[in-house]
N, C-alpha and C. Protein backbone atom coordinates (compact mmCIF):
# COMPACT_ATOMS: atom_id res chain seq x y z
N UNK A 1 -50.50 -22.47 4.10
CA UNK A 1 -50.97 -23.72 4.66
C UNK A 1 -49.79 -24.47 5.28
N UNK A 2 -49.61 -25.30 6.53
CA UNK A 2 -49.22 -26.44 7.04
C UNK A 2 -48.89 -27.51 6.66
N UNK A 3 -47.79 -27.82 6.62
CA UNK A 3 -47.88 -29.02 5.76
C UNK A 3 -48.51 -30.00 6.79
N UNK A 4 -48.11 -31.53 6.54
CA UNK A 4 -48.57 -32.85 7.25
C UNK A 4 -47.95 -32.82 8.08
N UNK A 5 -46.31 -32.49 8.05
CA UNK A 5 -45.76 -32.93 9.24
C UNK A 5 -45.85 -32.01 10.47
N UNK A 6 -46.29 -30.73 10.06
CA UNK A 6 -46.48 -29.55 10.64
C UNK A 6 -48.16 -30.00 11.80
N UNK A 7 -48.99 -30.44 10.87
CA UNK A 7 -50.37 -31.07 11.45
C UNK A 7 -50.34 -32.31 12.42
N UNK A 8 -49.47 -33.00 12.18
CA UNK A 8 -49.45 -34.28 12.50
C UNK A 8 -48.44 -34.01 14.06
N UNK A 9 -47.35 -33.15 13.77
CA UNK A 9 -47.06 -32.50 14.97
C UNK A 9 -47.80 -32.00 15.97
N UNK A 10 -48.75 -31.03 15.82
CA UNK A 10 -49.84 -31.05 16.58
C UNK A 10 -50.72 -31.32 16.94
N UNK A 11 -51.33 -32.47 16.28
CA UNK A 11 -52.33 -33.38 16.96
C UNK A 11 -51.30 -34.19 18.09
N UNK A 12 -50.12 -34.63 17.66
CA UNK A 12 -49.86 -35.24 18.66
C UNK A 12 -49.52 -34.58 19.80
N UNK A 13 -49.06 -33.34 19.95
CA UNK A 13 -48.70 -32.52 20.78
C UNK A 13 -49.74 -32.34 21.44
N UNK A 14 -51.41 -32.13 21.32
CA UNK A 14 -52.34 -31.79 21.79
C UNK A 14 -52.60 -33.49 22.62
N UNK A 15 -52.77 -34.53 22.10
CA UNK A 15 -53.19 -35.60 22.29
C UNK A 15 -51.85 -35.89 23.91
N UNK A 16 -50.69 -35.34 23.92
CA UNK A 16 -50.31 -35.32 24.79
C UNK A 16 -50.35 -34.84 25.78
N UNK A 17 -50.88 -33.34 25.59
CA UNK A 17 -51.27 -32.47 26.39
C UNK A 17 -52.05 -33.13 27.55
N UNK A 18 -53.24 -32.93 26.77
CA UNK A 18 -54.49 -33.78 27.30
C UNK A 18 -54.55 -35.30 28.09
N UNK A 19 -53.48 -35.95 27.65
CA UNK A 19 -53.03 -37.34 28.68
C UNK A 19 -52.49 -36.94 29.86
N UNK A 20 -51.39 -36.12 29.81
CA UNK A 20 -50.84 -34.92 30.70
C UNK A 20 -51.97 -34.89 31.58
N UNK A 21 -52.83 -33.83 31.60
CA UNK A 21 -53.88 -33.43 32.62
C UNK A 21 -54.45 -34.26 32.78
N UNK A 22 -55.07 -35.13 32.17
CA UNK A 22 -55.66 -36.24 32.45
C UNK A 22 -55.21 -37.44 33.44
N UNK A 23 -53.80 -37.53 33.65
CA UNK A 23 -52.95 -38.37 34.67
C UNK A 23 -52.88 -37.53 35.48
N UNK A 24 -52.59 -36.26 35.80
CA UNK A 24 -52.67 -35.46 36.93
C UNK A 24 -53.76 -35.68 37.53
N UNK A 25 -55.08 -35.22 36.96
CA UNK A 25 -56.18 -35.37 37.92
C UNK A 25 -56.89 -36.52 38.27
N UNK A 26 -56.23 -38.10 37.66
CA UNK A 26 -56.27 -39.08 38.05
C UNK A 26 -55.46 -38.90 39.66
N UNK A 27 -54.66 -38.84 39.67
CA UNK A 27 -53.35 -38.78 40.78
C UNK A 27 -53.76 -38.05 41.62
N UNK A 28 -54.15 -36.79 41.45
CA UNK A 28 -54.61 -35.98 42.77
C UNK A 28 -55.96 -36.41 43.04
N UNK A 29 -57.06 -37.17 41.97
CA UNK A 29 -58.25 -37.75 42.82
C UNK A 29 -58.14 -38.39 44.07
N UNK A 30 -56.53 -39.21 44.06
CA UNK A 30 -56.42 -40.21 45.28
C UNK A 30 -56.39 -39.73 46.34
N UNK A 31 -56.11 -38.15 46.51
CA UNK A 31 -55.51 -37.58 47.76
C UNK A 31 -57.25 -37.60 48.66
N UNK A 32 -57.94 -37.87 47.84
CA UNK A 32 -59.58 -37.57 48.43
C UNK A 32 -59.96 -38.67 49.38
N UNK A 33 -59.25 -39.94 49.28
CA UNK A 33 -59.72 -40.85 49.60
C UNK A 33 -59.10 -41.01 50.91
N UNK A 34 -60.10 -41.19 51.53
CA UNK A 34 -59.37 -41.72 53.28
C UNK A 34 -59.40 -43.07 53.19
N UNK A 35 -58.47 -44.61 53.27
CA UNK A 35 -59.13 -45.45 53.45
C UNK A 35 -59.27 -45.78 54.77
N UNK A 36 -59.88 -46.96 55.33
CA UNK A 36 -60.47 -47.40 56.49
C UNK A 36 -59.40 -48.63 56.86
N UNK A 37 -58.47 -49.38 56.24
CA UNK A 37 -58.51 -50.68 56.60
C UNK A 37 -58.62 -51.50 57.64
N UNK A 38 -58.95 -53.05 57.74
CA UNK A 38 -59.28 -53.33 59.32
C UNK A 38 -58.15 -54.69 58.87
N UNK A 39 -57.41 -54.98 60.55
CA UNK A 39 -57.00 -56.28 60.08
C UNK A 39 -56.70 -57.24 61.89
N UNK A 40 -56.18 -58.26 61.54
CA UNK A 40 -55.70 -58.78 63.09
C UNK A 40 -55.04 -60.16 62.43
N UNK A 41 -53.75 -60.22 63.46
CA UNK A 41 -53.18 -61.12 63.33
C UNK A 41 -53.12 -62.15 64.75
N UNK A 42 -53.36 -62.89 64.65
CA UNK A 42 -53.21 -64.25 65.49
C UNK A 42 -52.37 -65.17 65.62
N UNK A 43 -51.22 -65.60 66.44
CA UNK A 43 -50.46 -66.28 66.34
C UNK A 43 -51.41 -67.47 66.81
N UNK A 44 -51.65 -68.23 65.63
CA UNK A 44 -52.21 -69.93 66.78
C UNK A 44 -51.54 -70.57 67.74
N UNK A 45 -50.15 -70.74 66.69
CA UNK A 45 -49.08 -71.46 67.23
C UNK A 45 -47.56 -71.21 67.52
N UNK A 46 -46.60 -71.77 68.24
CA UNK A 46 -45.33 -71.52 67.71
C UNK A 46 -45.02 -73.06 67.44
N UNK A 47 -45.07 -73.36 66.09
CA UNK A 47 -44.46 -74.70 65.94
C UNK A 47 -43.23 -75.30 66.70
N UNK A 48 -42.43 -74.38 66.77
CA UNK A 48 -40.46 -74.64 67.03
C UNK A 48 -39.81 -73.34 67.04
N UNK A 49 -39.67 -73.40 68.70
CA UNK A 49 -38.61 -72.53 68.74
C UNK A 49 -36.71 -73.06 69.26
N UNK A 50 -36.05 -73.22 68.07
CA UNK A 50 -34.75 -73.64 68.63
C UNK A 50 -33.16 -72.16 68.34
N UNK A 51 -32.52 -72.60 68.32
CA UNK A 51 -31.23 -72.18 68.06
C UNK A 51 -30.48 -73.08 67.71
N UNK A 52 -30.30 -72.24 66.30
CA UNK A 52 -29.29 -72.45 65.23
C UNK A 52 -27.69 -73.30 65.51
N UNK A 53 -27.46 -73.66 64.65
CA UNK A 53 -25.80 -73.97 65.28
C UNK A 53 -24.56 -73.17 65.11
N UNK A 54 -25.52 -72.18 64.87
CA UNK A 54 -24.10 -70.44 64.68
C UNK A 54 -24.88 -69.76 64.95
N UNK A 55 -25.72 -69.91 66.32
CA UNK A 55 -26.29 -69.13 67.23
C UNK A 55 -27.17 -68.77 67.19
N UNK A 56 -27.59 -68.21 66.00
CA UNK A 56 -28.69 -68.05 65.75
C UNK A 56 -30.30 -68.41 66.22
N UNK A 57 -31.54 -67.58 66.55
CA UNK A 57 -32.31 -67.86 67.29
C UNK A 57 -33.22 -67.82 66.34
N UNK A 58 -33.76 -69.27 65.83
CA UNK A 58 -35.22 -69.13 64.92
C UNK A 58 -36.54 -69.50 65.49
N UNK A 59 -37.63 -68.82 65.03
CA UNK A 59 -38.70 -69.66 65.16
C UNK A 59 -39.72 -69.70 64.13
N UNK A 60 -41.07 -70.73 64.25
CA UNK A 60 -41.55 -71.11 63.33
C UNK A 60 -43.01 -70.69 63.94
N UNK A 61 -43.86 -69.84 63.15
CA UNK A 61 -45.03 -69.57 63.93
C UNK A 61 -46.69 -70.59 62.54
N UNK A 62 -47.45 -70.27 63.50
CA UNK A 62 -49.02 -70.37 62.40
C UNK A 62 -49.57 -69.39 62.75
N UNK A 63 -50.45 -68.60 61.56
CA UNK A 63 -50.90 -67.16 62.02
C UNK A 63 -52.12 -67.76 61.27
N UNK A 64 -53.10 -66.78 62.19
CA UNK A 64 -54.03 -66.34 61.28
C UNK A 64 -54.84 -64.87 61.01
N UNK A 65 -54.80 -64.78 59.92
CA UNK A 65 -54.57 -63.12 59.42
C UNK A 65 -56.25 -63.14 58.68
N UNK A 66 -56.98 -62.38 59.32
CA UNK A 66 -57.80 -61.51 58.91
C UNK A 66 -58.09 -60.02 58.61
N UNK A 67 -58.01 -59.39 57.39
CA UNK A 67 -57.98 -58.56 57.16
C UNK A 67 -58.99 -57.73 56.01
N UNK A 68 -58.99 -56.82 56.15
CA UNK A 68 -60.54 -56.19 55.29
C UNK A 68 -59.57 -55.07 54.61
N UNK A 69 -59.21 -54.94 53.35
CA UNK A 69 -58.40 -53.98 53.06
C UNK A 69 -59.19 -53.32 51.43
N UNK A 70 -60.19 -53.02 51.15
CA UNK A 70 -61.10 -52.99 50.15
C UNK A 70 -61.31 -51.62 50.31
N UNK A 71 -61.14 -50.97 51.16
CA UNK A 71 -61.21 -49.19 51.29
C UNK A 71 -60.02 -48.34 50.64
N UNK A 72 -58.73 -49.61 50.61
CA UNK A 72 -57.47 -49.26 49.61
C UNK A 72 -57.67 -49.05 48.40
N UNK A 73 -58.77 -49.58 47.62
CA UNK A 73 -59.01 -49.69 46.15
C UNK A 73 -60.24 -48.32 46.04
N UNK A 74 -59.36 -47.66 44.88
CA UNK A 74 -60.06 -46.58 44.36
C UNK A 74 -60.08 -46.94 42.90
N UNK A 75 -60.46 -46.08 42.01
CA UNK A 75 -60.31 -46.23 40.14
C UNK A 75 -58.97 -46.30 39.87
N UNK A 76 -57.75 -45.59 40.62
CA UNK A 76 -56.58 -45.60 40.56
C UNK A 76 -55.86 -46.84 40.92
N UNK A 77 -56.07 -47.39 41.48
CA UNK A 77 -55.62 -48.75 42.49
C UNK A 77 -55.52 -49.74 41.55
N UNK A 78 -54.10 -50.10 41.12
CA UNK A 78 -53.33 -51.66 40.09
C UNK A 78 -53.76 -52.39 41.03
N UNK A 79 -53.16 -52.47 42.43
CA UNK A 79 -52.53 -53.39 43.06
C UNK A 79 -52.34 -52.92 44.31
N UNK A 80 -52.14 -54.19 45.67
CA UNK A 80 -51.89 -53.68 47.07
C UNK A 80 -51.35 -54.89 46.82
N UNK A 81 -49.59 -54.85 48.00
CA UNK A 81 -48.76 -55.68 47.99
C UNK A 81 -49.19 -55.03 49.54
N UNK A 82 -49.16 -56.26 50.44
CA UNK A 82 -49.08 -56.57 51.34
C UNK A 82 -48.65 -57.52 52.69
N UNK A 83 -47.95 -57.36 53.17
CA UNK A 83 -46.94 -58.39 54.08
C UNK A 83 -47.15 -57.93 55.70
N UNK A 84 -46.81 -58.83 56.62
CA UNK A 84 -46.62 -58.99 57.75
C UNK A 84 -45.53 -59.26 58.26
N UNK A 85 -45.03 -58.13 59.14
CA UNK A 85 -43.76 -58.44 59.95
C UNK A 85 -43.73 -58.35 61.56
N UNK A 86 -42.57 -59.09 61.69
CA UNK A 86 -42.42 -59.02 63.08
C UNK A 86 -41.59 -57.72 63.65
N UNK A 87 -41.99 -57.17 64.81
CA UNK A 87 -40.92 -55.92 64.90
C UNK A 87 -40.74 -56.09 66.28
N UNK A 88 -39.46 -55.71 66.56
CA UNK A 88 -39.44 -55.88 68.00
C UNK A 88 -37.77 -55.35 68.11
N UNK A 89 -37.05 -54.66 69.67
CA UNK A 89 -36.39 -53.80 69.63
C UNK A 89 -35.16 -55.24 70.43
N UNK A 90 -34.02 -54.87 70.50
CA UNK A 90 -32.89 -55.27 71.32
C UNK A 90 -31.68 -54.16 71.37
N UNK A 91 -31.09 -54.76 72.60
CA UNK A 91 -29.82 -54.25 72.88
C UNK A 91 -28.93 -53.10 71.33
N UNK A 92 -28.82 -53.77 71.20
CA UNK A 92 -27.89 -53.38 69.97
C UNK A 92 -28.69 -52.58 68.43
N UNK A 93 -29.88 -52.79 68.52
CA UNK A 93 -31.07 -52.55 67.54
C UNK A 93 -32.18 -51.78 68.13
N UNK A 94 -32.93 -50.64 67.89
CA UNK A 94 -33.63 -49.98 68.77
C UNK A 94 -35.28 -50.60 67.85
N UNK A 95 -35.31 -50.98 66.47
CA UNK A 95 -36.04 -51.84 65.54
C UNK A 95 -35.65 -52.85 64.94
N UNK A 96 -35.99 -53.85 65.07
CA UNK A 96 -35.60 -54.81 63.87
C UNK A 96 -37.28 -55.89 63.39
N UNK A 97 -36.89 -55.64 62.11
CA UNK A 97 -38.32 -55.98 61.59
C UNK A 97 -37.99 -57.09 60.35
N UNK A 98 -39.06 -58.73 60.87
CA UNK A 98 -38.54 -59.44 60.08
C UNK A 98 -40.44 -59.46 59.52
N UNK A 99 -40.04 -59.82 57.81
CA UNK A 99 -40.96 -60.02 57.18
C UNK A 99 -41.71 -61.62 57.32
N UNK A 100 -42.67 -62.15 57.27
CA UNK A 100 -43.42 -63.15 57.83
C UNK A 100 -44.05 -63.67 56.85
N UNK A 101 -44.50 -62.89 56.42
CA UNK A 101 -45.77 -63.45 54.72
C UNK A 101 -45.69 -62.41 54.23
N UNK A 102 -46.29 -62.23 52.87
CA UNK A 102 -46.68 -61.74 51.77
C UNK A 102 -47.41 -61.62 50.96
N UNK A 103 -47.92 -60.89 50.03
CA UNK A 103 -48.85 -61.46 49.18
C UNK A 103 -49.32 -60.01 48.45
N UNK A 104 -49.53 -60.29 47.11
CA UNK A 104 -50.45 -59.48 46.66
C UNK A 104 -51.82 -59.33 46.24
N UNK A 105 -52.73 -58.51 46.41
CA UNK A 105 -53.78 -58.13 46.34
C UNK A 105 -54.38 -57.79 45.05
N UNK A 106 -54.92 -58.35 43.55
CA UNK A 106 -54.62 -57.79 42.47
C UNK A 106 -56.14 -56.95 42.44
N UNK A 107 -57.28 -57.23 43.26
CA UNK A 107 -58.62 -56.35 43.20
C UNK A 107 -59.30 -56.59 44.44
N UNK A 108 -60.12 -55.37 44.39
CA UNK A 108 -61.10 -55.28 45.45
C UNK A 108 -61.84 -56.05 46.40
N UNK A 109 -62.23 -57.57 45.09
CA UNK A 109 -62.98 -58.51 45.33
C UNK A 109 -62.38 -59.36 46.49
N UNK A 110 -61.32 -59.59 46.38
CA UNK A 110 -59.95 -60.55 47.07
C UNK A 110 -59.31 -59.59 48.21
N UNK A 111 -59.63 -58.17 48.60
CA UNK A 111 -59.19 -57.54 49.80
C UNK A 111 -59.71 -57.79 50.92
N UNK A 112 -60.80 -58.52 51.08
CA UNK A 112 -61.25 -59.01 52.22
C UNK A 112 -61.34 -60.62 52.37
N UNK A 113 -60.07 -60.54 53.02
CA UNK A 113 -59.87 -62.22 53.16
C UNK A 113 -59.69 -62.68 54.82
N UNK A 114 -59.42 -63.97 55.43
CA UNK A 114 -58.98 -64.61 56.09
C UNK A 114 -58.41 -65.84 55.46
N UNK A 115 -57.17 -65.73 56.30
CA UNK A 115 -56.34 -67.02 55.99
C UNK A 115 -55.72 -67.59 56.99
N UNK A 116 -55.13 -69.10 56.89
CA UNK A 116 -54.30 -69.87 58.08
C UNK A 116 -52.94 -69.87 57.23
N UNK A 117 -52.10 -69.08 58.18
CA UNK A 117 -50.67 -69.65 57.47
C UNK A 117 -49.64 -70.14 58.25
N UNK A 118 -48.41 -70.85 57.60
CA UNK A 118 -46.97 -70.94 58.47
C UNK A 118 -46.38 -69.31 57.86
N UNK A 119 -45.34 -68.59 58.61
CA UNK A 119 -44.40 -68.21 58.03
C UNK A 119 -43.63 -68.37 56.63
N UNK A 120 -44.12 -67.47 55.66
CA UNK A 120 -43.67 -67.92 54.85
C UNK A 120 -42.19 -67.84 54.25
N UNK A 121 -41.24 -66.64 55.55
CA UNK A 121 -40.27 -66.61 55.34
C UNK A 121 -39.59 -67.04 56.95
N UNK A 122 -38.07 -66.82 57.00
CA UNK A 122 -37.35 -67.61 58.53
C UNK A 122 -37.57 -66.48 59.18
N UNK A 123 -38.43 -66.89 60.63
CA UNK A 123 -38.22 -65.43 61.33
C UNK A 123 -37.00 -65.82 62.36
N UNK A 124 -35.74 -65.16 61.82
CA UNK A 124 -34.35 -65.72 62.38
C UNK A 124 -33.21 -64.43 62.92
N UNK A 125 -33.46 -63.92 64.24
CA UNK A 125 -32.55 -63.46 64.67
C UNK A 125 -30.91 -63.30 64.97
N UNK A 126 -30.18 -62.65 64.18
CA UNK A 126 -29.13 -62.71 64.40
C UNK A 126 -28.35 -62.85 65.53
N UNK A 127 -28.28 -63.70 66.58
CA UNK A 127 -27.74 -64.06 67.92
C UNK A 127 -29.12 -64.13 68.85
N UNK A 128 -28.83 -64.04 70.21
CA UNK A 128 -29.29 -64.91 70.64
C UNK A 128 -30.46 -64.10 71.52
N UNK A 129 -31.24 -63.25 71.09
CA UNK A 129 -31.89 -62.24 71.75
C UNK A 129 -33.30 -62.72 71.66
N UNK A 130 -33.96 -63.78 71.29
CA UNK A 130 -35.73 -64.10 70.68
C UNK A 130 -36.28 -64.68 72.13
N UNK A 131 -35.55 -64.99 72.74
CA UNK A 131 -36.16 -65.62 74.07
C UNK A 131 -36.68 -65.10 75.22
N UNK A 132 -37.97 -65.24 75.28
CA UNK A 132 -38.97 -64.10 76.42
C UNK A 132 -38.96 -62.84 75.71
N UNK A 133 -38.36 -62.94 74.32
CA UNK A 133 -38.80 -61.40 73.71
C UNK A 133 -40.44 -60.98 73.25
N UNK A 134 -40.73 -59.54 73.99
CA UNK A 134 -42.24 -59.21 73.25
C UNK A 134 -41.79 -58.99 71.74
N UNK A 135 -43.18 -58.89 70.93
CA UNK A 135 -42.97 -58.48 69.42
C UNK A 135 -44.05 -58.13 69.12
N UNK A 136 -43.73 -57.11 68.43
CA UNK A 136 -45.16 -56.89 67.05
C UNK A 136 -45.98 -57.44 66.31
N UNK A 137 -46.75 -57.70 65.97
CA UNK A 137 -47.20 -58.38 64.02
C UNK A 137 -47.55 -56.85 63.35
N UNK A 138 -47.06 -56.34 62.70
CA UNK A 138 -47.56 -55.47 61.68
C UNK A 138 -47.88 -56.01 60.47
N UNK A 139 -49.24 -54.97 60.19
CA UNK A 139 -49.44 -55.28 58.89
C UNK A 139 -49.02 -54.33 57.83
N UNK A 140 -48.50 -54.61 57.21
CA UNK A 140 -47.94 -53.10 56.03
C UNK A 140 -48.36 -53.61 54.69
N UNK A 141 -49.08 -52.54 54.12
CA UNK A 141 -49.26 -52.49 52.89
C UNK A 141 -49.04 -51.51 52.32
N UNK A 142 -48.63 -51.55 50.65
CA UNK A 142 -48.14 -50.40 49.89
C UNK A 142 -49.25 -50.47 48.42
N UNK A 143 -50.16 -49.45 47.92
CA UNK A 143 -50.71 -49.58 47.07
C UNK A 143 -50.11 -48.68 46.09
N UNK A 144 -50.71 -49.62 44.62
CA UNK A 144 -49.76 -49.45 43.59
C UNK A 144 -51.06 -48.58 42.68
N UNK A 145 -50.63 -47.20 42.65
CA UNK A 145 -51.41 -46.84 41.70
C UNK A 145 -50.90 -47.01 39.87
N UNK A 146 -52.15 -46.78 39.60
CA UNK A 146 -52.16 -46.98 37.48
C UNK A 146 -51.29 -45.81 37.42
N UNK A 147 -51.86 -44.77 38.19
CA UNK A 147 -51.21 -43.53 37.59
C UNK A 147 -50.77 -42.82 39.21
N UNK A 148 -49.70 -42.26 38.91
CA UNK A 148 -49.20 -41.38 40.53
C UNK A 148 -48.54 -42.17 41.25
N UNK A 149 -48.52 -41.54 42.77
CA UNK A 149 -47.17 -41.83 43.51
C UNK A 149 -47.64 -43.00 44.63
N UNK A 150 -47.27 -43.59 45.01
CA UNK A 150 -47.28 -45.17 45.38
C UNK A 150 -47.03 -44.62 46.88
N UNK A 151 -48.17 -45.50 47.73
CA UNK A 151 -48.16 -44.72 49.34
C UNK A 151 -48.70 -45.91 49.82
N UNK A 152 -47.80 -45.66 51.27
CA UNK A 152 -47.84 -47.20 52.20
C UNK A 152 -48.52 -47.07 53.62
N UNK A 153 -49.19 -47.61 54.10
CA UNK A 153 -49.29 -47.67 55.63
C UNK A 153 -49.37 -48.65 56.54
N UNK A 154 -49.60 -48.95 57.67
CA UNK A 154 -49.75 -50.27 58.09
C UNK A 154 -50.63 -49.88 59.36
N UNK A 155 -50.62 -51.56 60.21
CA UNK A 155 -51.47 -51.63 61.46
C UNK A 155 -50.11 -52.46 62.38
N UNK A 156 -50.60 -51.85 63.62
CA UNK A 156 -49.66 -52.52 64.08
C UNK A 156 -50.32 -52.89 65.33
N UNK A 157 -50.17 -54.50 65.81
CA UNK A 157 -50.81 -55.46 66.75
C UNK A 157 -49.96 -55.87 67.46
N UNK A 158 -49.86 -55.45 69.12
CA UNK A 158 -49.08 -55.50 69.94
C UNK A 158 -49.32 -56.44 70.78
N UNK A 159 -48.56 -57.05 71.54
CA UNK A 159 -49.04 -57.70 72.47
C UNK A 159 -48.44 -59.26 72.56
N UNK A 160 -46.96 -60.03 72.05
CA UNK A 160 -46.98 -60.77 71.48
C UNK A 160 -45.52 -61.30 72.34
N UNK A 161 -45.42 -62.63 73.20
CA UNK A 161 -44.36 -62.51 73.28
C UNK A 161 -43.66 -64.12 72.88
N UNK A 162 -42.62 -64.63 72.55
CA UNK A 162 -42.01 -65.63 72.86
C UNK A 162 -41.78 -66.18 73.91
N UNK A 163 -41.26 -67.38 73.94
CA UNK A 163 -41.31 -68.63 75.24
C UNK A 163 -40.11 -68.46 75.88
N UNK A 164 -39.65 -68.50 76.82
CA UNK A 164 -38.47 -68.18 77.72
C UNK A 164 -37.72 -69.45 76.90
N UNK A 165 -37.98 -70.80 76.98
CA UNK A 165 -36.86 -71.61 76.66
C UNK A 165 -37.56 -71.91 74.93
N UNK A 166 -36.20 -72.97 74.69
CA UNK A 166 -36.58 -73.45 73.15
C UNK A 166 -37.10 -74.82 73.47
N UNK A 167 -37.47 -74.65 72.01
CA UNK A 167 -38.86 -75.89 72.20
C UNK A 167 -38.39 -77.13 70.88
């Protein structure tokens, strides 16, 4: 006969097993899922566009962001962290991408939103390149699975440019 510690060893060994496969085929369920997401960003406004006094070129926008992101959420799905950036190329930079807002997504219910926002971070170019520049709004999101490997994608809305002078 076995003793206890001999038994007790293998229940837990089995009980691990079985969590084992059990997180695997959580994780590879996700690969099944195509999602759909829909979104659009709107600049309403540019509050202020000036330059800095060490050159710097900032501006201050109002967006409004509608987005349908509820095809992201599977049984696996903690969480979708999601943000908006600006992207746009210069001289010296072939990308440069500034982040705009943020936010996380904690369920399904709350993935289909519209909102009015300012910038919630500086969209602030290092010298003096923002003026008559086109730009991006992307939307990027990264969903956080319970179990498995964490995968990002975005939308990207073209068409966007700044004001020749500052305002």
């Amino acid at each position: 006969m076995h003793s206890i510690g001999y038994r007790a060893n293998a229940l837990v060994t089995f009980a691990l097993t079985i969590l084992a496969v059990m997180c695997v085929i959580v994780s590879v369920s996700d690969w099944f899922n195509h999602p759909s997401p829909t979104s659009q960003v709107e600049v309403v406004n540019i509050n202020w566009f000036s330059k800095n006094p060490d050159g710097d070129d900032e501006v201050s926008l109002t967006m409004y962001i509608t987005a349908n992101l509820q095809s992201l959420f599977t049984w696996n799905t903690k969480q979708v962290f999601v943000f908006v950036a600006a992207e746009y190329g210069t001289r010296k930079n072939a990308l440069n991408q500034v982040s705009l807002w943020d936010g996380i997504i904690p369920s399904k219910e709350k993935a289909n939103f519209n909102i009015h926002v300012h910038n919630k971070y500086r969209f602030v170019d290092q010298g003096s390149n923002l003026r008559g520049k086109d730009f991006n709004l992307t939307l990027h999101w990264h969903v956080m699975p319970k179990v498995g490997k964490m995968f990002a994608d975005k939308i990207v809305m073209p068409g966007y440019r700044l004001p020749e002078a500052y305002r």
